[in-house]
C-alpha atoms as a PDB file:
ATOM      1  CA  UNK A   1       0.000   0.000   0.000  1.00  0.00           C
ATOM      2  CA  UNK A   2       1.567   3.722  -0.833  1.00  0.00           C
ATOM      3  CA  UNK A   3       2.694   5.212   1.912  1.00  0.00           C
ATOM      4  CA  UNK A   4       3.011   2.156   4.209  1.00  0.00           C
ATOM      5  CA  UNK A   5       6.406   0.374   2.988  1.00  0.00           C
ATOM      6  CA  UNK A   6       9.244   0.365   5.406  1.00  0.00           C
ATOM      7  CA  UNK A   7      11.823   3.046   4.460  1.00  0.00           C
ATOM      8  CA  UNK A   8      15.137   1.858   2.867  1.00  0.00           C
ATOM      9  CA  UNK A   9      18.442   1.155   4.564  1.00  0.00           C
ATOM     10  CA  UNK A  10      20.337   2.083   1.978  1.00  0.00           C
ATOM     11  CA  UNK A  11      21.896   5.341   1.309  1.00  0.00           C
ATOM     12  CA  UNK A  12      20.920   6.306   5.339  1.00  0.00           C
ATOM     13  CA  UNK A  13      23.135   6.626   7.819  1.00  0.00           C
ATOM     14  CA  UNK A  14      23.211   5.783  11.630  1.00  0.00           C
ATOM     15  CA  UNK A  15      25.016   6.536  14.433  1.00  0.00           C
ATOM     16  CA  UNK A  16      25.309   4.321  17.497  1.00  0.00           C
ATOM     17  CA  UNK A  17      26.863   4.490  20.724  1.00  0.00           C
ATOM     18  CA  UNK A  18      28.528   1.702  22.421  1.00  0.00           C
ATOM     19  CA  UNK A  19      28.813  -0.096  19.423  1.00  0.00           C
ATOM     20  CA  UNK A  20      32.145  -1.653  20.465  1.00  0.00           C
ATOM     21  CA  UNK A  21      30.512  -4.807  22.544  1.00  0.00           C
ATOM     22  CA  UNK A  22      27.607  -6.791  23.845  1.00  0.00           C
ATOM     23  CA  UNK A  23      23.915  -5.448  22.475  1.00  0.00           C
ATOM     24  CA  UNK A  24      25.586  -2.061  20.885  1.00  0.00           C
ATOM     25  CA  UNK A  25      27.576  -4.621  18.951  1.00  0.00           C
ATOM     26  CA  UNK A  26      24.982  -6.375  17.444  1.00  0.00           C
ATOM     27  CA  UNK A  27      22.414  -3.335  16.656  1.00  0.00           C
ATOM     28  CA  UNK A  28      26.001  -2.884  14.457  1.00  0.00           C
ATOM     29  CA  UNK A  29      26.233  -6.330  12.840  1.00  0.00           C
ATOM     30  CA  UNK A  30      22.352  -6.032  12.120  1.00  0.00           C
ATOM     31  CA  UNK A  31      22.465  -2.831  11.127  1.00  0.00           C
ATOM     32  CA  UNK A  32      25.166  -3.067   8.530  1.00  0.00           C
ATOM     33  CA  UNK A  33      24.167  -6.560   6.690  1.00  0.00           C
ATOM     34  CA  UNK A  34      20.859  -4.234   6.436  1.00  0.00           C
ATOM     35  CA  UNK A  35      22.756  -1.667   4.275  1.00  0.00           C
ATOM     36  CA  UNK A  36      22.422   1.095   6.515  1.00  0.00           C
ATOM     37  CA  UNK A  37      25.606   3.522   7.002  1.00  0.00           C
ATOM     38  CA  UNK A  38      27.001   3.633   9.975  1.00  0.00           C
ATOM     39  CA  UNK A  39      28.794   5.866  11.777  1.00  0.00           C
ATOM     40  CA  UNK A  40      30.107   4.463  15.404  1.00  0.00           C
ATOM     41  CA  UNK A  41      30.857   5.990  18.553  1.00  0.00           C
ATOM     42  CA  UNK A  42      33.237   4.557  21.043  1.00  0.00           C
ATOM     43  CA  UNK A  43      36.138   4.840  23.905  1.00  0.00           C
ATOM     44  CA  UNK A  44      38.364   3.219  21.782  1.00  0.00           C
ATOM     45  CA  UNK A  45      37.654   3.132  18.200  1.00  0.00           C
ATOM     46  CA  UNK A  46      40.837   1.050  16.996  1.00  0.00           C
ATOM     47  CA  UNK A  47      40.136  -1.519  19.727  1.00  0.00           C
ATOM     48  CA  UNK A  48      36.510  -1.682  18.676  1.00  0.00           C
ATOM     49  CA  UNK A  49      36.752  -1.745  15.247  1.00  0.00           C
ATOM     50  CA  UNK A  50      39.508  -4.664  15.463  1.00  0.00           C
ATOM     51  CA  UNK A  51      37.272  -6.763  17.627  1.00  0.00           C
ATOM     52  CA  UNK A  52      33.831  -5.853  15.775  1.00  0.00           C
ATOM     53  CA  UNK A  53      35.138  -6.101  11.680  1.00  0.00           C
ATOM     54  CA  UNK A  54      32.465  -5.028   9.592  1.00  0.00           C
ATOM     55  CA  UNK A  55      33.810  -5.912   6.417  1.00  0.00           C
ATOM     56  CA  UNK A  56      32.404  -5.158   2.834  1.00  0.00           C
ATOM     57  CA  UNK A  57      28.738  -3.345   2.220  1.00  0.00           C
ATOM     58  CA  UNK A  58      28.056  -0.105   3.521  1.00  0.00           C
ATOM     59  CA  UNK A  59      30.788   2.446   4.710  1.00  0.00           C
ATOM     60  CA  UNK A  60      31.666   1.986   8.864  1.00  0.00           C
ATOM     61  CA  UNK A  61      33.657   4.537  10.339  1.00  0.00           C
ATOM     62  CA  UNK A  62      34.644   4.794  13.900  1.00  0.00           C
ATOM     63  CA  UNK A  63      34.744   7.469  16.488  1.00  0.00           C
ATOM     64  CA  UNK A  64      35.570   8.491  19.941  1.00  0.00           C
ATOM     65  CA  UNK A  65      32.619   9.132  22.013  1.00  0.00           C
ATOM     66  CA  UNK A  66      33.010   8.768  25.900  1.00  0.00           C
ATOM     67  CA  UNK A  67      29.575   9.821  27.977  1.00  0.00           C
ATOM     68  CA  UNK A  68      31.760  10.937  30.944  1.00  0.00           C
ATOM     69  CA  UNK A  69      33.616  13.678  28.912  1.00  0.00           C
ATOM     70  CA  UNK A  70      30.822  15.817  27.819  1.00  0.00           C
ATOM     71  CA  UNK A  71      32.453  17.146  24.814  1.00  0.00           C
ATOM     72  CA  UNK A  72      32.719  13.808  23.027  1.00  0.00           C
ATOM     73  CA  UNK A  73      28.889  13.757  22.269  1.00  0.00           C
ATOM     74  CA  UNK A  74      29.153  17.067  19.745  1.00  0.00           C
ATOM     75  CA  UNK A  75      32.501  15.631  17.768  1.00  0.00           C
ATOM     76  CA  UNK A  76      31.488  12.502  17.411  1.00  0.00           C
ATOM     77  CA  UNK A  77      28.161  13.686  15.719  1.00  0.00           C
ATOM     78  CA  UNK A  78      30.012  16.645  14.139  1.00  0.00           C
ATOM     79  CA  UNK A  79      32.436  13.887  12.756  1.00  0.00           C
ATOM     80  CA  UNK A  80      29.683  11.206  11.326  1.00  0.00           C
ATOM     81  CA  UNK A  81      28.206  13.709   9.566  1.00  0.00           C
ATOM     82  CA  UNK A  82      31.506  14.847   7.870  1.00  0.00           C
ATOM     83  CA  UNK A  83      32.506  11.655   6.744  1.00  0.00           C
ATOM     84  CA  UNK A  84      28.812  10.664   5.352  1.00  0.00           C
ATOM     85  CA  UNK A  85      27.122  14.112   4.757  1.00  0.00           C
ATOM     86  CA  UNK A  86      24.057  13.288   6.750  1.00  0.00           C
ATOM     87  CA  UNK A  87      22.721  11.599   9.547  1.00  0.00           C
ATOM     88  CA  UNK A  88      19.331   9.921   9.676  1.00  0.00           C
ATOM     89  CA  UNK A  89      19.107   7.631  12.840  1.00  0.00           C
ATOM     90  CA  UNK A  90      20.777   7.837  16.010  1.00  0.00           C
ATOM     91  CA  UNK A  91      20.802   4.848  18.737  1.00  0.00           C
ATOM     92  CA  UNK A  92      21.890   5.517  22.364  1.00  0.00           C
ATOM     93  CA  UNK A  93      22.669   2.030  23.625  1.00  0.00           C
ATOM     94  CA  UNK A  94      25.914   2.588  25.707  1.00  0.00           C
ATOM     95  CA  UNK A  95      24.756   2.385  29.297  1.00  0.00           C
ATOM     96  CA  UNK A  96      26.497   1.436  32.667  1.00  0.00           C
ATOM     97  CA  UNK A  97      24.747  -0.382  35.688  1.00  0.00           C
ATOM     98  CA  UNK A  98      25.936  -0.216  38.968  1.00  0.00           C
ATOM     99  CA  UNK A  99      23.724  -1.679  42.270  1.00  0.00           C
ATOM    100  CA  UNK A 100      22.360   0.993  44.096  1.00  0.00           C
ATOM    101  CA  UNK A 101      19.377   0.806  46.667  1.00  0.00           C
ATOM    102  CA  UNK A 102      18.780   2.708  49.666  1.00  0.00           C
ATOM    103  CA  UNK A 103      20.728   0.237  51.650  1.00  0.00           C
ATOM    104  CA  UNK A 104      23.337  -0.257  49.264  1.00  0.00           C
ATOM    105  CA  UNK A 105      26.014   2.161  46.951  1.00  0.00           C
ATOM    106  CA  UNK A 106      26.741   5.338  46.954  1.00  0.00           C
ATOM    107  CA  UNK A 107      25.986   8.731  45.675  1.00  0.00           C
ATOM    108  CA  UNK A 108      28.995   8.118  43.288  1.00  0.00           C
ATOM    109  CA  UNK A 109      27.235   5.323  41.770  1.00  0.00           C
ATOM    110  CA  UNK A 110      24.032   7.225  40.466  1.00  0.00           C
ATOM    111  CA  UNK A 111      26.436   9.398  39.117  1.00  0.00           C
ATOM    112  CA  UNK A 112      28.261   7.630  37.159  1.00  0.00           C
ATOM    113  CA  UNK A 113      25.068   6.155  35.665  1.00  0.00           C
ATOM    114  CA  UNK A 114      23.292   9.572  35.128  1.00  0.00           C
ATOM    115  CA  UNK A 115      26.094  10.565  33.361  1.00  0.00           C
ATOM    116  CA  UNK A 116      26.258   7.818  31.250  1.00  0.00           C
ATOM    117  CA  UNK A 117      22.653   6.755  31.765  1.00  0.00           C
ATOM    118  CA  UNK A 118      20.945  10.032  30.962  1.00  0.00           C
ATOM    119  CA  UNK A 119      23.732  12.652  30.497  1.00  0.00           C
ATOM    120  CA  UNK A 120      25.042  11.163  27.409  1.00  0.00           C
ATOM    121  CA  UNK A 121      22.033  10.617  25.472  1.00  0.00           C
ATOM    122  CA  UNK A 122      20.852  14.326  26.039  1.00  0.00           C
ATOM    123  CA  UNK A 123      24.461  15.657  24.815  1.00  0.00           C
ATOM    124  CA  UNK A 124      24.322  12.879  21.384  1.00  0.00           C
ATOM    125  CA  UNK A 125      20.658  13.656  20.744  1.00  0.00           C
ATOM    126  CA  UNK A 126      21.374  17.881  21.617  1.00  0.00           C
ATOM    127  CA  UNK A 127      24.161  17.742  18.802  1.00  0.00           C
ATOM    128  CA  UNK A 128      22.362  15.191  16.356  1.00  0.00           C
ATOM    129  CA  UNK A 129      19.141  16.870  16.231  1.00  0.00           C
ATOM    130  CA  UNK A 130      19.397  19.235  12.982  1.00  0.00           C
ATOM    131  CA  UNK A 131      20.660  16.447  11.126  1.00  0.00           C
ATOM    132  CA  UNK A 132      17.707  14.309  12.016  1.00  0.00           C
ATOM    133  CA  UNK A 133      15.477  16.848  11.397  1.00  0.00           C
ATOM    134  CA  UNK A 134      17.383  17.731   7.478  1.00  0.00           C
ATOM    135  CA  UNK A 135      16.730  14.192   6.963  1.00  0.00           C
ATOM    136  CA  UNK A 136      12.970  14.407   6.804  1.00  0.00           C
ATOM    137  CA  UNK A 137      12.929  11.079   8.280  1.00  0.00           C
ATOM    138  CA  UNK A 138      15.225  10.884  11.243  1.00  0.00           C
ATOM    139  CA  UNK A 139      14.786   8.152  13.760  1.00  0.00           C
ATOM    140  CA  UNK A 140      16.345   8.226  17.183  1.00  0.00           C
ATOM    141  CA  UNK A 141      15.755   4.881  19.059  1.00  0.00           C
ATOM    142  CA  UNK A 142      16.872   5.198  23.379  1.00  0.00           C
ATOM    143  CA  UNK A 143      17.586   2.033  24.665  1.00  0.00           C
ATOM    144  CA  UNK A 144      15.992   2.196  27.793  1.00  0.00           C
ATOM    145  CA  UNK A 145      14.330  -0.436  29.730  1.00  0.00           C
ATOM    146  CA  UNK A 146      11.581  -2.232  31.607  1.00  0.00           C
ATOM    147  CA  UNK A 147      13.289  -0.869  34.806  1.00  0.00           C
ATOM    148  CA  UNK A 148      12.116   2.267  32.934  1.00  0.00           C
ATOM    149  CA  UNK A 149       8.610   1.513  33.228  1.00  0.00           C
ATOM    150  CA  UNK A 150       8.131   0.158  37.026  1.00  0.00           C
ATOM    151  CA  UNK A 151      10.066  -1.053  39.603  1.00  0.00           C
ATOM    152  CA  UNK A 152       9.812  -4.402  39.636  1.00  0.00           C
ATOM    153  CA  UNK A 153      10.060  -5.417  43.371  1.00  0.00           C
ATOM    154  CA  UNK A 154      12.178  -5.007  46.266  1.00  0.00           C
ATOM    155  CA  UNK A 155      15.711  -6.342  44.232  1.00  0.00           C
ATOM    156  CA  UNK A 156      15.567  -4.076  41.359  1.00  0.00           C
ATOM    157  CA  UNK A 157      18.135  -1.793  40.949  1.00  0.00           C
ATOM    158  CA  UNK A 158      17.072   1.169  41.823  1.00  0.00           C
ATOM    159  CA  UNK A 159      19.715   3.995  40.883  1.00  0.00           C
ATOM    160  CA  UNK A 160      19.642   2.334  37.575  1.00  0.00           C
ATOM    161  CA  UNK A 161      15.938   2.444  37.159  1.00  0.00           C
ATOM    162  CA  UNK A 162      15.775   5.995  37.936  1.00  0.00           C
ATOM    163  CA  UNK A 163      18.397   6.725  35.073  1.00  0.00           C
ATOM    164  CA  UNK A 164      15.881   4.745  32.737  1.00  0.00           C
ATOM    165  CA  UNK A 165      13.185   6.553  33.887  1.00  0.00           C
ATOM    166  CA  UNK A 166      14.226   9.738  32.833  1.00  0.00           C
ATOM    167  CA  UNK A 167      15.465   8.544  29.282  1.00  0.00           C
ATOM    168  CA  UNK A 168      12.054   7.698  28.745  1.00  0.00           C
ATOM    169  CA  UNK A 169      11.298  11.508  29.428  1.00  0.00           C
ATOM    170  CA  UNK A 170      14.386  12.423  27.191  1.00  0.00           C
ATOM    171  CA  UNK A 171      12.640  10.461  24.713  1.00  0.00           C
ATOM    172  CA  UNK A 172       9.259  11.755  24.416  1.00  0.00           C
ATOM    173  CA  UNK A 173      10.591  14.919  24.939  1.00  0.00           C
ATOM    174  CA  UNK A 174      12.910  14.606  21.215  1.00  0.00           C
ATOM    175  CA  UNK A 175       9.277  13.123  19.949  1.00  0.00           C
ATOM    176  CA  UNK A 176       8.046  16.505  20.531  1.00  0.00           C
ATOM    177  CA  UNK A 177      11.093  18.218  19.380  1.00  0.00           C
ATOM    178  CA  UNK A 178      11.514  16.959  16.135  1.00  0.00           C
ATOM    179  CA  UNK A 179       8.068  15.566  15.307  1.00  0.00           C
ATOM    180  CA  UNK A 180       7.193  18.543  12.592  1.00  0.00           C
ATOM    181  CA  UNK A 181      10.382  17.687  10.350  1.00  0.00           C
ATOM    182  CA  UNK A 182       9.591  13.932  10.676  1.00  0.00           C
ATOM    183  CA  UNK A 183      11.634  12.690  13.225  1.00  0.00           C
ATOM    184  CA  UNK A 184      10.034   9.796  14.725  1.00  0.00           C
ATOM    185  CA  UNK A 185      11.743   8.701  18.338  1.00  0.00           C
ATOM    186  CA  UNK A 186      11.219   5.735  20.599  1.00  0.00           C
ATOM    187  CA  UNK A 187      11.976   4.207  23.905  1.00  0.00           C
ATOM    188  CA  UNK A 188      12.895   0.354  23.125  1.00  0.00           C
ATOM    189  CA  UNK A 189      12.023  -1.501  26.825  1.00  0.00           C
ATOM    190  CA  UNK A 190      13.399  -4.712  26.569  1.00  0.00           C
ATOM    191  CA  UNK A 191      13.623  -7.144  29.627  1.00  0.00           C
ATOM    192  CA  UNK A 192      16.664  -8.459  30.393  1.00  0.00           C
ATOM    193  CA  UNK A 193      19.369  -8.919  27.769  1.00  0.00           C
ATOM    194  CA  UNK A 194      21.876 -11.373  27.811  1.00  0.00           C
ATOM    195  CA  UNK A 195      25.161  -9.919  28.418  1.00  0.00           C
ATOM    196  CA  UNK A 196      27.654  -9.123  30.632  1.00  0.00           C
ATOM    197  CA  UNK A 197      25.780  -5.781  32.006  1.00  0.00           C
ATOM    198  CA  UNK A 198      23.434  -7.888  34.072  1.00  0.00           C
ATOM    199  CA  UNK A 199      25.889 -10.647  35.212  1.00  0.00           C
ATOM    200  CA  UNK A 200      25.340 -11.859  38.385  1.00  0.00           C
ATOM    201  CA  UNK A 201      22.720  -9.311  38.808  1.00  0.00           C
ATOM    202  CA  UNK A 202      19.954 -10.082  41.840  1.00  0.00           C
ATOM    203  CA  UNK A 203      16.734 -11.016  40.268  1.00  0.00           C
ATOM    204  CA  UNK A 204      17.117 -10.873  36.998  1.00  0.00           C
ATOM    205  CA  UNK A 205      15.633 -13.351  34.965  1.00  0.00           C
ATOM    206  CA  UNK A 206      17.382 -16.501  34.866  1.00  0.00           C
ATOM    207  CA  UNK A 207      20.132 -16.689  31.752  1.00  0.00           C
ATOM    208  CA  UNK A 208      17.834 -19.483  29.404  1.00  0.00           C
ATOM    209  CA  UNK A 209      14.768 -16.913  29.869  1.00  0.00           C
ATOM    210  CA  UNK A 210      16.889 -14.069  28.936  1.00  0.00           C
ATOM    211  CA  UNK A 211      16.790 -11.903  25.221  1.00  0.00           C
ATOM    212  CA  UNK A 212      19.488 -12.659  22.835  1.00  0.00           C
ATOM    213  CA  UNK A 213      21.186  -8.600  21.702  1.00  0.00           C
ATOM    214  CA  UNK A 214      20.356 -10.211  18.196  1.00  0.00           C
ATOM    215  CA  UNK A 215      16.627 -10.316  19.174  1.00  0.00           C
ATOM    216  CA  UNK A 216      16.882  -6.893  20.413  1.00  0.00           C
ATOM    217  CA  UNK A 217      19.223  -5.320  17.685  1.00  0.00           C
ATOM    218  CA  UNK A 218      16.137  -6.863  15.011  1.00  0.00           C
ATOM    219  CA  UNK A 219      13.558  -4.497  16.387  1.00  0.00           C
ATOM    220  CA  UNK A 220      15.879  -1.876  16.830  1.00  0.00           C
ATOM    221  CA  UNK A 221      16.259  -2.189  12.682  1.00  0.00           C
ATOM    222  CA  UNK A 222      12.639  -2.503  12.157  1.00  0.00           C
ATOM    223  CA  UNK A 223      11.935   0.817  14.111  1.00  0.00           C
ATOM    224  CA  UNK A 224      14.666   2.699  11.845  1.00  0.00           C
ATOM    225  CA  UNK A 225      12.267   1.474   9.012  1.00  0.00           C
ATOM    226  CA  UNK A 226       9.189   2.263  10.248  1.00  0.00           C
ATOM    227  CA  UNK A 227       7.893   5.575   7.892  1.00  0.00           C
ATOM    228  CA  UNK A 228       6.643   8.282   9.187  1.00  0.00           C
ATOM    229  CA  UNK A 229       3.473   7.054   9.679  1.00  0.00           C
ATOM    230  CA  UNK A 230       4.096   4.830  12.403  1.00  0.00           C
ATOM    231  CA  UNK A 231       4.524   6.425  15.801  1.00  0.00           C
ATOM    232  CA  UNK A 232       6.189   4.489  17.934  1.00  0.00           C
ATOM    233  CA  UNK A 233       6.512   6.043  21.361  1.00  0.00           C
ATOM    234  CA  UNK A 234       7.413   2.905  23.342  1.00  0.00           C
ATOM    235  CA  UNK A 235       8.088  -0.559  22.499  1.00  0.00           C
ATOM    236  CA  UNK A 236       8.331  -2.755  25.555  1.00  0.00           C
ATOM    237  CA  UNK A 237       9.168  -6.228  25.252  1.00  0.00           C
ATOM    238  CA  UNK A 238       9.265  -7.981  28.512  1.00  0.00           C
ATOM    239  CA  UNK A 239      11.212 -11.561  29.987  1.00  0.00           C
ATOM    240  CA  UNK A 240       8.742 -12.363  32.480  1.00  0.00           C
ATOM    241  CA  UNK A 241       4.668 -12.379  32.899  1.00  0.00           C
ATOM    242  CA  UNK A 242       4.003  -8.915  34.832  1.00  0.00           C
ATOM    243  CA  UNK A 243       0.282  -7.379  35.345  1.00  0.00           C
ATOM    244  CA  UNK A 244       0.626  -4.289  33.107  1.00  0.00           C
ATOM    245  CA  UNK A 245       4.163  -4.781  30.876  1.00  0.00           C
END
């Protein structure tokens, strides 16, 4: 039907944070043997790009982007869009989680995670916003999290579910933003992921009930395809059987 068909990857390009490792790594793999562009923000792009070859297809390149040095977020979308000559998705998947409760942690801990957490993705989105909006079809996907959406009992991580929360603000607040030039944003939920950021994490769901990051990385592709039509505030995709998620 006109209007409805998911855009094309080709000729678009995307830039992703945390790319280097674990699900950031394969939102990368997926993204590229989709034909999208891709333009990839890390602490250490040699390192990265040695361990996470992309060979062949669409152009990679490689950046330095650290959330804890706010000036990173600006170059490293300055730089995408000099060696592509646009930008039309952005991902913020780099996160940190660190166990903090009211019994347990410090103040230092929250930090760390709003800066990475929350602080990060306002900076990336801040400096990649024109771009998204030239595009006419930008797409800015926030990897957030059902700790986003509730606190699941007693065990669940609080100082990292507050820094979720807020993304999910920071979200619908760049659906507002950029909405008018047809830049469509979402807040992808999922449950727990399988890799190292929840290892040995307190009640998490069990390892065998866990998402693979190629699971996750497939709907983070779909949403980057979506046209404009489809408004996709949140997409929650949960691990376990809960009332409301």
């Amino acid at each position: 039907m006109e209007g409805a068909a998911l855009l094309p990857a080709s000729g678009r390009v995307v830039a992703i944070s945390g790319a280097g490792r674990g699900l950031g790594a394969a939102i990368a793999r997926r993204l590229h043997a989709e034909g999208f562009a891709l333009a990839l923000g890390v602490r250490d792009p040699v390192r990265a790009a040695a361990h996470l070859p992309l060979p062949g297809g669409p152009a990679v390149t490689w950046h330095g982007y650290d959330a804890t040095r706010p000036d990173t977020a600006a170059s490293w979308i300055a730089a995408s869009v000099a060696a592509h000559g646009r930008l039309d998705g952005l991902v913020n998947n780099a996160g940190i989680l660190r166990k903090l409760t009211f019994e347990e942690g410090s103040e230092d801990d929250l930090d760390a995670m709003w800066q990475v957490n929350v602080k990060g993705p306002f900076r990336a989105i801040q400096a990649a916003l024109p771009h998204l909006r030239a595009s006419g079809e930008g797409r800015l996907v926030n990897i957030a999290s059902t700790d986003g959406k509730r606190i699941r009992d007693p065990s669940a991580p609080l100082g990292y579910a507050m820094t979720k929360h807020a993304l999910m603000a920071l979200t619908h607040a760049a659906r507002f933003a950029g909405h008018a030039d047809g830049l469509r944003a979402t807040a992808l939920c999922p449950g727990a992921i399988d890799t190292d950021l929840i290892a040995g994490l307190v009640g998490a769901t069990p390892a065998a009930g866990r998402l693979k990051p190629e699971t996750v990385a497939e709907m983070v592709c779909l949403l980057l395809r979506l046209p404009n039509q489809a408004h996709v505030a949140e997409l929650i995709v949960n691990t376990r059987l809960e009332a409301t998620l």
